[in-house]
PDB file of N, CA and C in Angstrom:
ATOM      1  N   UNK A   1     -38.499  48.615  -6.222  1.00  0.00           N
ATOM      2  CA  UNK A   1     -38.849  47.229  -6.098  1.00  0.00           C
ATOM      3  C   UNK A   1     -37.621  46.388  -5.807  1.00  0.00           C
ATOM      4  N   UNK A   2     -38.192  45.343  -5.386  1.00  0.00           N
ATOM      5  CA  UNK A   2     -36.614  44.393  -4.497  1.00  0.00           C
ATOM      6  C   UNK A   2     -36.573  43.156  -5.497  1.00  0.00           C
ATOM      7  N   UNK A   3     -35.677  43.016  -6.337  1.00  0.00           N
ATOM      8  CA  UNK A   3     -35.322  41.644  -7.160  1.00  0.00           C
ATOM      9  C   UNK A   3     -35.085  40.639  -6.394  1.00  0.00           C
ATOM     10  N   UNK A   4     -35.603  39.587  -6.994  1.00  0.00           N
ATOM     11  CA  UNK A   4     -35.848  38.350  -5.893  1.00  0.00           C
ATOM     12  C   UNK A   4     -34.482  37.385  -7.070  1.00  0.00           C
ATOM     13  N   UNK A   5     -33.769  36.590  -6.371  1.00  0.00           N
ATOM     14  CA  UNK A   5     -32.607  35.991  -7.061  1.00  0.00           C
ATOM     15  C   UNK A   5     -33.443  34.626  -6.661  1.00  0.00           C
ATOM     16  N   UNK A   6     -32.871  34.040  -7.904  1.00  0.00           N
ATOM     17  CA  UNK A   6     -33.154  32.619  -8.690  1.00  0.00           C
ATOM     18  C   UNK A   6     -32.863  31.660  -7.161  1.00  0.00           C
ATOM     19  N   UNK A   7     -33.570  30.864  -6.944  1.00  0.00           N
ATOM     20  CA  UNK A   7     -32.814  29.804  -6.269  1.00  0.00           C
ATOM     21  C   UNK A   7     -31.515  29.619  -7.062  1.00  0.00           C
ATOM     22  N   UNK A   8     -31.525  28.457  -7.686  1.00  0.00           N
ATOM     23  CA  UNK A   8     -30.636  28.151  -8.431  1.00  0.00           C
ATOM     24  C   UNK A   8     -29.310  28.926  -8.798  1.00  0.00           C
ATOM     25  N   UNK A   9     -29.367  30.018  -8.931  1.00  0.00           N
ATOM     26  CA  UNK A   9     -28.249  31.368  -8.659  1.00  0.00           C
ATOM     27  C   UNK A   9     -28.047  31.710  -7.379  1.00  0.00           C
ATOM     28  N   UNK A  10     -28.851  31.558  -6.750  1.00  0.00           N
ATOM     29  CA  UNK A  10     -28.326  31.300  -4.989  1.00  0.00           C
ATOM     30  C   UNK A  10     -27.516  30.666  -4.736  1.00  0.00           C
ATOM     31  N   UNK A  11     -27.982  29.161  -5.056  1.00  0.00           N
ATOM     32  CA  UNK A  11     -26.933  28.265  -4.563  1.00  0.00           C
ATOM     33  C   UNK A  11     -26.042  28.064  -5.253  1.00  0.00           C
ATOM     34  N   UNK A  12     -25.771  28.590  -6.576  1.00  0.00           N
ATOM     35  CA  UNK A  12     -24.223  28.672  -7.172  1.00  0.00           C
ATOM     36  C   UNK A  12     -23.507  29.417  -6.579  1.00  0.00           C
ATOM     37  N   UNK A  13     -23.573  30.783  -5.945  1.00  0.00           N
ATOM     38  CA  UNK A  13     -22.974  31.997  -5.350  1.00  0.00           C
ATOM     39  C   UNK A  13     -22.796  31.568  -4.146  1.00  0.00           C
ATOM     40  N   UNK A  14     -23.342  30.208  -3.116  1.00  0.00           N
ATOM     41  CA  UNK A  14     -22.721  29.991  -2.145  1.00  0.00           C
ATOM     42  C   UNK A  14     -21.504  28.992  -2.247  1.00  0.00           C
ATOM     43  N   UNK A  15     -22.194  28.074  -3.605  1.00  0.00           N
ATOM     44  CA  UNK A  15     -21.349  27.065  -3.271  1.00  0.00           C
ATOM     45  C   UNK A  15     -19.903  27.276  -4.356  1.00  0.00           C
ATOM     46  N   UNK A  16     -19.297  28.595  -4.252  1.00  0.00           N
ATOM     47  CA  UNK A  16     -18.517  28.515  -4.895  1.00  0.00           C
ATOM     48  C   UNK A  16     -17.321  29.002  -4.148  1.00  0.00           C
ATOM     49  N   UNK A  17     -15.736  28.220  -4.723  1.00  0.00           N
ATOM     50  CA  UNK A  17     -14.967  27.645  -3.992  1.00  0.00           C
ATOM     51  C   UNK A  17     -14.116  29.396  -3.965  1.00  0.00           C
ATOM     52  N   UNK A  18     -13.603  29.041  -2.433  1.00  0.00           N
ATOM     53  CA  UNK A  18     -12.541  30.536  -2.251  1.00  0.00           C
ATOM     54  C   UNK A  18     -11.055  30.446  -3.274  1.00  0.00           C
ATOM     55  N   UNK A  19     -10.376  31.201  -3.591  1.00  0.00           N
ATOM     56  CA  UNK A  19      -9.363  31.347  -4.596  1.00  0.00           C
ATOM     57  C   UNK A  19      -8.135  30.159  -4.204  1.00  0.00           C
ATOM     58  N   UNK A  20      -8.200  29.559  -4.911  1.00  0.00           N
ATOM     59  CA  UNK A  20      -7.028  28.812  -4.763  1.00  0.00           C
ATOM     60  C   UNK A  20      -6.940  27.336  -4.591  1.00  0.00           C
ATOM     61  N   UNK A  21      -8.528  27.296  -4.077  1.00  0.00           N
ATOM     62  CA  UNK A  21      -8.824  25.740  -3.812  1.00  0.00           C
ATOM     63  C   UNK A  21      -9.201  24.963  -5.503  1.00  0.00           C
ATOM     64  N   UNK A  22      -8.266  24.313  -6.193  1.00  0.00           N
ATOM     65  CA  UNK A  22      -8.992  23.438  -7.282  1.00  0.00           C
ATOM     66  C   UNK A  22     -10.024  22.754  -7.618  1.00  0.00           C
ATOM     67  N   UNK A  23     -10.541  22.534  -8.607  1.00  0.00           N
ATOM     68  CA  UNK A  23     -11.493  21.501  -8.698  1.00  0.00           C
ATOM     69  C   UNK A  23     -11.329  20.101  -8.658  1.00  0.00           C
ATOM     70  N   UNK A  24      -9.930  19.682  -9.161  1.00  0.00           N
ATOM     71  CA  UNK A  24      -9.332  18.909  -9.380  1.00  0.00           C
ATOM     72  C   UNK A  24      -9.169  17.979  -8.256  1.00  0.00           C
ATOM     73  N   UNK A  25      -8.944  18.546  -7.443  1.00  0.00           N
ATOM     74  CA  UNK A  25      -8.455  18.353  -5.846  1.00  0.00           C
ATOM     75  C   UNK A  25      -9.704  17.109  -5.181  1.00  0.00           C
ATOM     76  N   UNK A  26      -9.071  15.983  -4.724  1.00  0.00           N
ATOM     77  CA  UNK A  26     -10.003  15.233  -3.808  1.00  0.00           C
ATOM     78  C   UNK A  26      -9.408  15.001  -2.778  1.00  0.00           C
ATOM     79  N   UNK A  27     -10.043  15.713  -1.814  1.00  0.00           N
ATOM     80  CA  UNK A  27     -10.078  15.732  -0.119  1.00  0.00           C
ATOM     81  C   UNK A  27      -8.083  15.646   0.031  1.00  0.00           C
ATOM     82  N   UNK A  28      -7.295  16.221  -0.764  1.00  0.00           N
ATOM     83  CA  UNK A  28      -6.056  16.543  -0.236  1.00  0.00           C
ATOM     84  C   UNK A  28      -4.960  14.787  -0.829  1.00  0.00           C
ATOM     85  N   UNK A  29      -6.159  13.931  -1.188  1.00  0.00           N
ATOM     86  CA  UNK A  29      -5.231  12.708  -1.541  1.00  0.00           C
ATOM     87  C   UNK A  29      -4.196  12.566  -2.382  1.00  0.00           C
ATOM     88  N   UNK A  30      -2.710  11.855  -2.878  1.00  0.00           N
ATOM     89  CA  UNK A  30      -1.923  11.881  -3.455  1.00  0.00           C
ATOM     90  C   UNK A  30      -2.034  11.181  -4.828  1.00  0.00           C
ATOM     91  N   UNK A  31      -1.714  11.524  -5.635  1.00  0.00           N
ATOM     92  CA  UNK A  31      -2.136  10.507  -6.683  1.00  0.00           C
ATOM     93  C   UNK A  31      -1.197   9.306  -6.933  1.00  0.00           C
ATOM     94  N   UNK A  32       0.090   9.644  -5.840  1.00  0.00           N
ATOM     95  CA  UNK A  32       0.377   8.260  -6.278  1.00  0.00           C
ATOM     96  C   UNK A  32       1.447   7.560  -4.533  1.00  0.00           C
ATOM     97  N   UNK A  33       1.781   6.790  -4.799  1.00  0.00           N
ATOM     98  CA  UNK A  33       2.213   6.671  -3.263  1.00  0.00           C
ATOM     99  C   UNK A  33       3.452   6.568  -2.973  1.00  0.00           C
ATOM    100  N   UNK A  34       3.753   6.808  -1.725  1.00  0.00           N
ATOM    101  CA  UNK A  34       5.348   7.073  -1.194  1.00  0.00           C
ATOM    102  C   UNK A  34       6.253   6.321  -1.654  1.00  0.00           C
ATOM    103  N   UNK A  35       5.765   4.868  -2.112  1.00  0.00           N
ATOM    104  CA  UNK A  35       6.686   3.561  -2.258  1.00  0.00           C
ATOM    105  C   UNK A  35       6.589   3.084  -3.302  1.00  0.00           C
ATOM    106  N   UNK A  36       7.022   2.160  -3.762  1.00  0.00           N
ATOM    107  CA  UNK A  36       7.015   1.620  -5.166  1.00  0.00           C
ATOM    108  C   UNK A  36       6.056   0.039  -4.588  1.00  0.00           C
ATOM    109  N   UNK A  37       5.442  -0.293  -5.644  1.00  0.00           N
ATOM    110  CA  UNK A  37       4.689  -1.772  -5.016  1.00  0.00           C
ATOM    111  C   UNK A  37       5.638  -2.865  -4.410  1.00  0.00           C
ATOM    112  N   UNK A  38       7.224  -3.010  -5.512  1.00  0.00           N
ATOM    113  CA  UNK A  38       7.679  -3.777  -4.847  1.00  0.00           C
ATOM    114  C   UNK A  38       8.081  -3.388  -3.587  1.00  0.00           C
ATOM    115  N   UNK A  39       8.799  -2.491  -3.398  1.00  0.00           N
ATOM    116  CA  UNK A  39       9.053  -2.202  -2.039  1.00  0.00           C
ATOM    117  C   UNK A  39       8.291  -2.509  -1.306  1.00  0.00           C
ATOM    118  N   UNK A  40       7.089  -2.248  -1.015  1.00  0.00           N
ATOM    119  CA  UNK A  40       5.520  -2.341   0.450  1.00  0.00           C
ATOM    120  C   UNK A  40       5.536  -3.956   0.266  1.00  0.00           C
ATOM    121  N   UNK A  41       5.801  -5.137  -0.953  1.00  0.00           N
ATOM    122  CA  UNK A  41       5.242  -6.205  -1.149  1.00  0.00           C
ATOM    123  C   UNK A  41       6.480  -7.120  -0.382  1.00  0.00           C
ATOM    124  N   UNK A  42       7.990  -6.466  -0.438  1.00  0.00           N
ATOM    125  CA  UNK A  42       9.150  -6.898  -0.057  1.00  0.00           C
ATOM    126  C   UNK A  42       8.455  -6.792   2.007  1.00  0.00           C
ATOM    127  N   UNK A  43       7.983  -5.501   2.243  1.00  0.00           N
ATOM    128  CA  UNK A  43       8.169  -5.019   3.580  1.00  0.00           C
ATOM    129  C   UNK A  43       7.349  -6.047   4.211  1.00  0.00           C
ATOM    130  N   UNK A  44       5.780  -5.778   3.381  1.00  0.00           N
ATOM    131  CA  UNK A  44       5.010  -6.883   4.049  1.00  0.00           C
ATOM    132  C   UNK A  44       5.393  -8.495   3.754  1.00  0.00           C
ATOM    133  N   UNK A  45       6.021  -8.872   2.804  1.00  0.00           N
ATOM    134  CA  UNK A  45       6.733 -10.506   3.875  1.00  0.00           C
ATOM    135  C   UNK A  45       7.398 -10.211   4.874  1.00  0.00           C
ATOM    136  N   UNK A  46       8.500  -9.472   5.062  1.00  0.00           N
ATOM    137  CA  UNK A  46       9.496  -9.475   5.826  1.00  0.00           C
ATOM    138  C   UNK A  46       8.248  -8.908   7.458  1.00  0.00           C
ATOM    139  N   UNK A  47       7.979  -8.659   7.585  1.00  0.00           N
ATOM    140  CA  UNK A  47       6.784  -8.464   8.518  1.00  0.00           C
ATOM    141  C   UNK A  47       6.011  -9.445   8.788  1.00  0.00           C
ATOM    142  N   UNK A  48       5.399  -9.920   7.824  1.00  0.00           N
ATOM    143  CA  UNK A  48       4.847 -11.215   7.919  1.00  0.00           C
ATOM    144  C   UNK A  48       5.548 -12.230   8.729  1.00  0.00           C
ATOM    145  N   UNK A  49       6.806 -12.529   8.305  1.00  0.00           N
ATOM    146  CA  UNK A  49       7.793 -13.509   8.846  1.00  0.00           C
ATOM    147  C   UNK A  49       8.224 -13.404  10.002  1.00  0.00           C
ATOM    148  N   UNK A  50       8.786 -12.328  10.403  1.00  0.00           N
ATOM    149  CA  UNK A  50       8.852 -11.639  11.643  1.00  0.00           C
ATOM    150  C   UNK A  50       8.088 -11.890  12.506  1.00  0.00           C
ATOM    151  N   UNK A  51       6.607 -11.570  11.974  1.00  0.00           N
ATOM    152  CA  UNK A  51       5.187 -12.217  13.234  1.00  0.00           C
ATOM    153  C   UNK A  51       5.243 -13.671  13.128  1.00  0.00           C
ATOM    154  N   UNK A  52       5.267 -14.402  11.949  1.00  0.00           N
ATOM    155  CA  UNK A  52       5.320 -15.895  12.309  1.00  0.00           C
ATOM    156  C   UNK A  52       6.140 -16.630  12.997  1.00  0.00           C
ATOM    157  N   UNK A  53       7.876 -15.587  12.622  1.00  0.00           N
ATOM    158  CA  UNK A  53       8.878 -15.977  13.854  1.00  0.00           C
ATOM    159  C   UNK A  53       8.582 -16.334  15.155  1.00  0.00           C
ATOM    160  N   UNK A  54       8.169 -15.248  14.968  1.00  0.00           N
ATOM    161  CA  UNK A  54       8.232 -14.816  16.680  1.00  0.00           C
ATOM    162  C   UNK A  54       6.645 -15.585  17.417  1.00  0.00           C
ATOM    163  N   UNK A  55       5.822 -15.946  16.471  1.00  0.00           N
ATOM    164  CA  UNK A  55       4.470 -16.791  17.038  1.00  0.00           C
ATOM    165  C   UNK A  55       5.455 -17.982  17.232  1.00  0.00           C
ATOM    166  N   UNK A  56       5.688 -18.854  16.480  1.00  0.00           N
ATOM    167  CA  UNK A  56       6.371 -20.103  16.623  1.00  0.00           C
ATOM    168  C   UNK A  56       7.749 -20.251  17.661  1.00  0.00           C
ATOM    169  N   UNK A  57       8.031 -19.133  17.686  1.00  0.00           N
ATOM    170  CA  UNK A  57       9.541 -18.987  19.067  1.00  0.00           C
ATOM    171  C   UNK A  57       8.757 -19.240  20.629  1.00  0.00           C
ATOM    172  N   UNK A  58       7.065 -18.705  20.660  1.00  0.00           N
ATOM    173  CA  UNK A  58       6.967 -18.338  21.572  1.00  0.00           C
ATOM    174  C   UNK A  58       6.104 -19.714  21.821  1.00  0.00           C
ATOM    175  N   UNK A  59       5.828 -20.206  21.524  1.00  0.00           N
ATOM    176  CA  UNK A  59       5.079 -21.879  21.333  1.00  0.00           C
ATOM    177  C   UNK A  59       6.003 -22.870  21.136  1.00  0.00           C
ATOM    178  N   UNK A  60       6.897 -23.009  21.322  1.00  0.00           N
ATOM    179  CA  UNK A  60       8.149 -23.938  21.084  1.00  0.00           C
ATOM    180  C   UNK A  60       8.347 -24.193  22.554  1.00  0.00           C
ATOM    181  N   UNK A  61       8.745 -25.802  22.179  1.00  0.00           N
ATOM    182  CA  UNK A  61       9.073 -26.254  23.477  1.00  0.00           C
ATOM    183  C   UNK A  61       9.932 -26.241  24.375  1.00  0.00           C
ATOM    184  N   UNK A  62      10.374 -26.718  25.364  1.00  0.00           N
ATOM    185  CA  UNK A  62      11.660 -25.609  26.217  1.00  0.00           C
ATOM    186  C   UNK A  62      13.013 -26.313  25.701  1.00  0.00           C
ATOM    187  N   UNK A  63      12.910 -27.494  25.214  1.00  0.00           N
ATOM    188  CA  UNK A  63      14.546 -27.939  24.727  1.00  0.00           C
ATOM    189  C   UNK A  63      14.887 -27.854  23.200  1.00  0.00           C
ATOM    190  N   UNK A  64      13.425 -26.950  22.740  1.00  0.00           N
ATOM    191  CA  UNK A  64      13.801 -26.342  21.126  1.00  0.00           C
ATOM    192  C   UNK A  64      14.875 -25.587  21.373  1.00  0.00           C
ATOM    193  N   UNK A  65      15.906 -25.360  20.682  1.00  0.00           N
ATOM    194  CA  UNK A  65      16.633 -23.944  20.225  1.00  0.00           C
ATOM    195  C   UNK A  65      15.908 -22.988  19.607  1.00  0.00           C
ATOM    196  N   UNK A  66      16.463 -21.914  19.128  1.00  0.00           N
ATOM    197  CA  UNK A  66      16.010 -20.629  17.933  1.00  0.00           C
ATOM    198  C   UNK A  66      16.363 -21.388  16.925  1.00  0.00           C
ATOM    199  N   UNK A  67      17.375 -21.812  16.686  1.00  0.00           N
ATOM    200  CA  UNK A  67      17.783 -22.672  15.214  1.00  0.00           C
ATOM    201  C   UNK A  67      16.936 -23.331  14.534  1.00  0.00           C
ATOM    202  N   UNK A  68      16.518 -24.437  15.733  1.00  0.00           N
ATOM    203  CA  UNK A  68      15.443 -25.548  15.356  1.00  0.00           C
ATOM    204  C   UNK A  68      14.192 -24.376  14.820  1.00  0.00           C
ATOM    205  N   UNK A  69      14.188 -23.455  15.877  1.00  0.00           N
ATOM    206  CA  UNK A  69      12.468 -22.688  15.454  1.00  0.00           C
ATOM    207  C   UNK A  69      12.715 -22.054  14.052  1.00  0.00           C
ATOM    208  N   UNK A  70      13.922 -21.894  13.683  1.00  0.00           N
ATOM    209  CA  UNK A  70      13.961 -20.979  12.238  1.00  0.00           C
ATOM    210  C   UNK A  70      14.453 -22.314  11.289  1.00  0.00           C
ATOM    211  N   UNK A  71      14.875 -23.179  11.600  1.00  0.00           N
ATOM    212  CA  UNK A  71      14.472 -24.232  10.691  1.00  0.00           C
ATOM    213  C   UNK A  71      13.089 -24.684  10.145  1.00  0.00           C
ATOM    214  N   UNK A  72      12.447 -24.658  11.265  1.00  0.00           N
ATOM    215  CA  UNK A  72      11.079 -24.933  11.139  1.00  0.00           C
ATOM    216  C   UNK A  72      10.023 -24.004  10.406  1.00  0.00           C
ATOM    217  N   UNK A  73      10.351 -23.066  10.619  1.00  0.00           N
ATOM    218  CA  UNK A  73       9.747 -21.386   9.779  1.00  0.00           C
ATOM    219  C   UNK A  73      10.116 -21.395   8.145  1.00  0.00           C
ATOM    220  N   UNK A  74      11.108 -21.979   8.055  1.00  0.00           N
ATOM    221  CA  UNK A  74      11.822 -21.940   6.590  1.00  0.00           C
ATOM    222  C   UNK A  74      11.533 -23.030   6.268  1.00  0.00           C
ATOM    223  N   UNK A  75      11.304 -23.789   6.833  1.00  0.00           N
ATOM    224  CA  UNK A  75      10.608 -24.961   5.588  1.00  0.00           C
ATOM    225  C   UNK A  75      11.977 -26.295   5.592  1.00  0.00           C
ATOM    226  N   UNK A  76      12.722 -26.202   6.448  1.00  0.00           N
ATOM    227  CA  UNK A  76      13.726 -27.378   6.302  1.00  0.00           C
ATOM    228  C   UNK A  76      14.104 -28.027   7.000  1.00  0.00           C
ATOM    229  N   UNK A  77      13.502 -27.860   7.982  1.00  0.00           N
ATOM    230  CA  UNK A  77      13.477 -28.835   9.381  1.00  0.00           C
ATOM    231  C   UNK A  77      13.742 -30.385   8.955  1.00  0.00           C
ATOM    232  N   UNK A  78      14.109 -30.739   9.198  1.00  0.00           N
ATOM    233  CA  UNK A  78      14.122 -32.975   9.202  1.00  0.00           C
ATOM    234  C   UNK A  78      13.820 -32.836  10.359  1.00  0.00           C
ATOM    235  N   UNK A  79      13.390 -34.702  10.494  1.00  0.00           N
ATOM    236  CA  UNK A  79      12.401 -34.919  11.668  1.00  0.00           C
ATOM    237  C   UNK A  79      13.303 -35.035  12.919  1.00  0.00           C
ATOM    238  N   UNK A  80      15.200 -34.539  12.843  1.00  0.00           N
ATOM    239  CA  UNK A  80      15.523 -34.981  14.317  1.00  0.00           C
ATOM    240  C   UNK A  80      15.841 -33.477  14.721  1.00  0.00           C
ATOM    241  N   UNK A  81      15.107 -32.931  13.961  1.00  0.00           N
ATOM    242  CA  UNK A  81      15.652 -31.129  14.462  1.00  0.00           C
ATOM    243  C   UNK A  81      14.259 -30.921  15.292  1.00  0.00           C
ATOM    244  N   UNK A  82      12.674 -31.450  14.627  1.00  0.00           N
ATOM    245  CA  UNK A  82      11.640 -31.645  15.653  1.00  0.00           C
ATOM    246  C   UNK A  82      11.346 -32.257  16.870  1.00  0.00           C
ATOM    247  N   UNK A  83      12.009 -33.236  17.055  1.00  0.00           N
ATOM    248  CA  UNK A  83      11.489 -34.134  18.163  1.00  0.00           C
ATOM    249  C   UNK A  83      13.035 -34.469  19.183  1.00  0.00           C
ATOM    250  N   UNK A  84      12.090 -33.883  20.491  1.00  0.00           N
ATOM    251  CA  UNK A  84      13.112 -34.110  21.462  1.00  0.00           C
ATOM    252  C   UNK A  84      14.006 -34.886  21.230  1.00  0.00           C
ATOM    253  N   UNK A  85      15.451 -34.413  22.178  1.00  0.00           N
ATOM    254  CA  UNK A  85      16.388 -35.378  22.217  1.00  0.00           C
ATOM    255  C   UNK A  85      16.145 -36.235  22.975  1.00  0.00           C
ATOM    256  N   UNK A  86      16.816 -37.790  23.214  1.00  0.00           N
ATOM    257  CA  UNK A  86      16.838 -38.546  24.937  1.00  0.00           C
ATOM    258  C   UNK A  86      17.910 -38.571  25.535  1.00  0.00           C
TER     259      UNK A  86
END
């Protein structure tokens, strides 16, 4: 006579893992990350700023300087560093 196996014991005997792979294990992810928070929090201003630089350099008018535009980025512009000379 031919023994008939459990469902249920079926699908344990397939779904079981080849030697070496953990249980522990999710999809290969790290548990912790390359950088420290401050570091990534330092990178992304300095990135940030960089893109706002460079938006405001490129929208500036033609008798702005870079000076005037990084005055203006930093927050210390006075009003004769904005407005044309005559």
């Amino acid at each position: 006579m031919e023994e008939k196996m459990d469902p249920q014991k079926a699908q344990a005997e397939a779904s079981k893992r080849p030697p070496g792979h953990g249980a522990t294990e999710v999809l290969h992810q790290r548990k912790s990350l390359p950088y420290s928070y401050t570091t990534m929090a330092v990178a992304g201003f300095l990135v940030t700023a960089a893109v706002g630089y460079t938006v405001l350099y490129a929208k500036k008018k033609p008798e702005a300087s870079a000076k005037d535009v990084a005055k203006v980025s930093a927050g210390v512009a006075q009003p004769q560093d904005t407005h044309p000379e005559k």
